[in-house]
Every structure is written in C-alpha cells, then in structure tokens.
Protein backbone atom coordinates (compact mmCIF):
# COMPACT_ATOMS: atom_id res chain seq x y z
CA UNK A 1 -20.55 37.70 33.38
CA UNK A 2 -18.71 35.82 36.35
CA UNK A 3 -20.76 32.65 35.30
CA UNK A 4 -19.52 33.27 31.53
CA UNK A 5 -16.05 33.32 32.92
CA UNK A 6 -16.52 30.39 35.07
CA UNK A 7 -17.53 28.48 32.12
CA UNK A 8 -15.13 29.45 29.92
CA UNK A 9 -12.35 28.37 32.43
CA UNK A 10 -14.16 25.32 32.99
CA UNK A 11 -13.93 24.24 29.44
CA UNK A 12 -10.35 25.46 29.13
CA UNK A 13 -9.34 22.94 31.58
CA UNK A 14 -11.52 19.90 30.11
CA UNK A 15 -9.74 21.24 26.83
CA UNK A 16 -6.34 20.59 28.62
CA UNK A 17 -6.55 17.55 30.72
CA UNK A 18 -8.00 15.74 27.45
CA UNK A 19 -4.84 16.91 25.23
CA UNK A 20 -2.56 15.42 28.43
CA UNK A 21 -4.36 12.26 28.04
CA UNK A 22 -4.10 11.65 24.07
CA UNK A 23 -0.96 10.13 22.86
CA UNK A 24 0.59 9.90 19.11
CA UNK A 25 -0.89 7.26 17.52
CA UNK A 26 2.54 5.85 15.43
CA UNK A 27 4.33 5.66 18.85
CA UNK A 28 3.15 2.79 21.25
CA UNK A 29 4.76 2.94 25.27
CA UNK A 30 7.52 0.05 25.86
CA UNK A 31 8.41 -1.62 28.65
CA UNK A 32 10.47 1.10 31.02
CA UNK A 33 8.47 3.72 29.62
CA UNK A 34 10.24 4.46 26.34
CA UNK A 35 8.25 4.69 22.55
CA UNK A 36 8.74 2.87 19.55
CA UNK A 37 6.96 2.90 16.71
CA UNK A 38 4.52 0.76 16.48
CA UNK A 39 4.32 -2.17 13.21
CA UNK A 40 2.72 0.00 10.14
CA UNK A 41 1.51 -2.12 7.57
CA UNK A 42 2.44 -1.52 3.87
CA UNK A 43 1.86 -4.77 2.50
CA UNK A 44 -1.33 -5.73 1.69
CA UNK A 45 -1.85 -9.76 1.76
CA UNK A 46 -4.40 -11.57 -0.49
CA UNK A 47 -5.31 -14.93 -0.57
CA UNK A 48 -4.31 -17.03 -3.01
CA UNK A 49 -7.58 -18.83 -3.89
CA UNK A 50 -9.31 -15.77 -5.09
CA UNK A 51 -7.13 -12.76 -4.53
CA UNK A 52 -9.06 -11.02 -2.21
CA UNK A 53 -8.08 -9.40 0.77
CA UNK A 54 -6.58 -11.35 3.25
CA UNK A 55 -6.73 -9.40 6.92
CA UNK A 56 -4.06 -10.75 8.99
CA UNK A 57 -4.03 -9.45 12.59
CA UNK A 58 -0.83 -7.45 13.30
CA UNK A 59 -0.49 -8.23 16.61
CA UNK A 60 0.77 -11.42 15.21
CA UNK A 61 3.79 -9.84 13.53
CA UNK A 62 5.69 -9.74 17.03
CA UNK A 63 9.35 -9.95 16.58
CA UNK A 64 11.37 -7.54 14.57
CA UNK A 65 11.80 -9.70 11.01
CA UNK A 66 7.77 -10.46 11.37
CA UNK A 67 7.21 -6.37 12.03
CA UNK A 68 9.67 -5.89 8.79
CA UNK A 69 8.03 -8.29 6.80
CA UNK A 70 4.50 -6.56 7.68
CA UNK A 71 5.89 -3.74 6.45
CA UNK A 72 8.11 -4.25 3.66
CA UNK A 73 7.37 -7.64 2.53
CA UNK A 74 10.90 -8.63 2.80
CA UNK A 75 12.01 -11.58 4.82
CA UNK A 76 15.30 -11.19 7.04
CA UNK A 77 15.72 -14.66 7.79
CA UNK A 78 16.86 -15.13 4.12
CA UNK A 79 20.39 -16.91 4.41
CA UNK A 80 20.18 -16.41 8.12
CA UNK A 81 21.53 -20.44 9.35
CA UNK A 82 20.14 -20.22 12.82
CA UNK A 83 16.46 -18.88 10.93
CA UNK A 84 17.26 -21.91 8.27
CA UNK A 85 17.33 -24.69 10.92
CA UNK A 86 14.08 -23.31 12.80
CA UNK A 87 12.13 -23.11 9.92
CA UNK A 88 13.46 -26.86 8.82
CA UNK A 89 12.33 -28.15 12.07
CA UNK A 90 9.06 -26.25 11.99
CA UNK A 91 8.52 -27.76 8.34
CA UNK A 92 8.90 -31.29 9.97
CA UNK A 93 6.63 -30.63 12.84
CA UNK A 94 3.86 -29.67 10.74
CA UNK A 95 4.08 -32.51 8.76
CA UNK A 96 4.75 -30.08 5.63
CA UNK A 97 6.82 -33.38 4.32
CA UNK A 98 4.10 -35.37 4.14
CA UNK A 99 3.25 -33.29 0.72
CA UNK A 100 6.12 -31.58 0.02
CA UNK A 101 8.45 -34.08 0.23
CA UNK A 102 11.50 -33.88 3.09
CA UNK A 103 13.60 -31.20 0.99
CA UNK A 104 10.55 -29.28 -0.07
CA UNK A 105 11.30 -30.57 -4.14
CA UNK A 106 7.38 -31.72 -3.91
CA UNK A 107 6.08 -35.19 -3.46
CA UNK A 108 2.24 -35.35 -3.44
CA UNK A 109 2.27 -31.47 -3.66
CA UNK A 110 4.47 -29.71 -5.18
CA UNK A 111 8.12 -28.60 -5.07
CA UNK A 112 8.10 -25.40 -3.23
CA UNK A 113 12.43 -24.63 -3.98
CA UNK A 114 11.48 -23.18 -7.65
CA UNK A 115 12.54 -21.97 -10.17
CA UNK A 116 8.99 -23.34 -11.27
CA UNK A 117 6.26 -22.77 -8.94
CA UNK A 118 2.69 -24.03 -8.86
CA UNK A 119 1.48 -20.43 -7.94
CA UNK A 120 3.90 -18.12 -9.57
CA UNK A 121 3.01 -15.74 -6.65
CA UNK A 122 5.70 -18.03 -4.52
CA UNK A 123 8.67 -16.57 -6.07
CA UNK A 124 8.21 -13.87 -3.54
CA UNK A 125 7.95 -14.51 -0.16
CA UNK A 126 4.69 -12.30 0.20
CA UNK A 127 3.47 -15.06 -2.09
CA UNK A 128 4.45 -17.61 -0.40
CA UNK A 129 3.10 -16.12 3.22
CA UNK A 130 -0.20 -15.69 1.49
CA UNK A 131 -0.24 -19.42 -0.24
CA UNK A 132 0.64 -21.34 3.74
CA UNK A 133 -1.20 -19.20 5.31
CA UNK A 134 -4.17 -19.02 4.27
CA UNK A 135 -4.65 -22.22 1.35
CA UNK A 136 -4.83 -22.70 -1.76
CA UNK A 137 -7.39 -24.08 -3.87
CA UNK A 138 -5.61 -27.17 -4.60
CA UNK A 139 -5.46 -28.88 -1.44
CA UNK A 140 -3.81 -27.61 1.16
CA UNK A 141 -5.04 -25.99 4.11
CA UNK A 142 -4.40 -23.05 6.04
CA UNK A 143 -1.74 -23.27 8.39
CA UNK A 144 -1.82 -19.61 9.69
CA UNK A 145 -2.05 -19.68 13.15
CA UNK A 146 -6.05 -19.23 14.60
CA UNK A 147 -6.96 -20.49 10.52
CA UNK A 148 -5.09 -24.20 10.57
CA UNK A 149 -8.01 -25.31 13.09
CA UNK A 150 -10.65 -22.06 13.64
CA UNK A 151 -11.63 -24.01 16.89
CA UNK A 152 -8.16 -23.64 18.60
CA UNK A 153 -7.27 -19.88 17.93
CA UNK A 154 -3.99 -20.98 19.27
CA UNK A 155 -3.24 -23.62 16.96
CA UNK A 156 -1.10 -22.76 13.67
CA UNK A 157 1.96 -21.62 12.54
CA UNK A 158 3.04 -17.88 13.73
CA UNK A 159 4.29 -15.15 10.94
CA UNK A 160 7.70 -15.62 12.29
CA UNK A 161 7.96 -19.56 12.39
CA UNK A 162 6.41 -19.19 9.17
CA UNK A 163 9.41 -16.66 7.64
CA UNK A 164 11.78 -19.06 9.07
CA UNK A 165 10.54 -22.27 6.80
CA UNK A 166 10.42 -19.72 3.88
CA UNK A 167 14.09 -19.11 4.90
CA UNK A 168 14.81 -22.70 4.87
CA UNK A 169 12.85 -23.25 1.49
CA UNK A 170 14.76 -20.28 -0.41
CA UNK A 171 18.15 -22.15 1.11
CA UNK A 172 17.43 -24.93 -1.07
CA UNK A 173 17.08 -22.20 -4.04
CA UNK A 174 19.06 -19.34 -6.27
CA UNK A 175 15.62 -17.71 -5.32
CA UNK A 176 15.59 -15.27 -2.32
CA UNK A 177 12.06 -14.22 -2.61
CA UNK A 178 12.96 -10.28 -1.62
CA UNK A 179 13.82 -9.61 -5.04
C-alpha cells in the first residue's frame, strides 16, 4: 500500500512539472519576456505555373506588414511613400527593369501596372507574391529568397522587400491589389 502511494505521488509530480513546462502554442516569448502571438497563416500560396501548393517558410514573414500579409493577404505598404521608394529601389537592384521595363509598363516581359495582366492572378497582390516568387512558366525565374539561386539560401528577395515593389507597382496603378 505505501509503495502504491509512493507511486501515485510520484506520477502526480511528473504530471505537474510536465504541465509547468508546456506553453500555448499561438503565443511565442518576446524579447523581455512578454507573448505575442505568433504569425498564423490563412493564406494559402500556389504557384503560378501549375497551381499547386506553394510552402513558403513563415519564418520569412518577419516584420509586421509581411506577418499581415501571411495572414490576410493584404499588403500595408499600399500607398505607403517611404514602402513605394524601397520597393522602387529593390525593383532596380534586381534588375526587374531589364524585363519589365523602368516603370514596370513591360518591355521584354510584360507590364506589371494593369489594368491588363499577363496572369490575371496579379490583380491581387497574393497573385502577384505567388507569380515573383516563385516563376512563372513564361520566363521568369523565381526571385523568392533561398528559390532565386537554391545554392545560396540567402540569396533572393525577402516577403517584405517583395510587398514593398508590389507597393511601388500598384503606385503606378488605380489597382491596389487588397481589393
């Protein structure tokens, strides 16, 4: 009976020290100690050769308009001008030009500002995530960061440098994408 007990007791306090050490999975510790939630994924991304499922790592999404665009699929740099001018220079840098032409109106590839879009998908800007970052059929290759060369996981554009040319590209248009 006393070893009963003792065992009993014993698995009480496994049962105890194992619910201290679990924590709730939609919170995530911040620096100082606070929680916030952690980025929750609604939007599901496909690719825009073949529509399949296109897994996108959401570490990635690290800033606040990428974590809100992983969620909702709406981009908050839309008519932001400091976003605007980022995402202009990160066009250049790229060499996006070289295709698209220096306002994005299409050169070799096409125009990108609408209201006519090669993929009709780019009138959002889920679409148009989905179409840089991972290719299309037609041409262009990936540019998503660890994708754009898949022997430099560090080379590529990021989610949010990516939201900020899409920013730049709906300036040029009476199309927001969030619609």
């Amino acid at each position: 009976m006393k070893q009963l007990s003792l065992s009993a007791m014993l698995v009480l306090m496994l049962s105890v020290l194992s619910a201290c050490n679990k924590s709730d999975s939609s919170a995530e510790s911040a620096p100082g100690g606070e929680t916030k939630a952690a980025a929750t994924q609604s939007v599901e991304f496909v690719t825009t050769q073949d529509g399949k499922p296109l897994v996108i790592d959401a570490a990635l999404f690290d800033t606040p308009a990428a974590k809100e665009f992983f969620a909702t699929g709406k981009n908050s740099y839309v008519g932001n001008a400091d976003a605007i001018a980022k995402g202009k220079k990160v066009f250049q840098l790229y060499s996006c030009t070289q295709c698209h032409g220096p306002e994005a109106k299409g050169q070799v590839g096409p125009g990108l500002v609408g209201p006519d879009y090669k993929y009709p998908k780019d009138m959002t800007n889920k679409g148009m995530f989905e179409t840089v970052w991972h290719g299309t059929n037609g041409g262009m290759g990936a540019k998503g960061i660890g994708l754009m060369d898949p022997t430099d996981p560090k080379n590529g554009i990021t989610p949010d440098e990516l939201l900020k040319v899409i920013a730049w590209i709906r300036s040029m248009s009476s199309v927001t994408g969030n619609e």
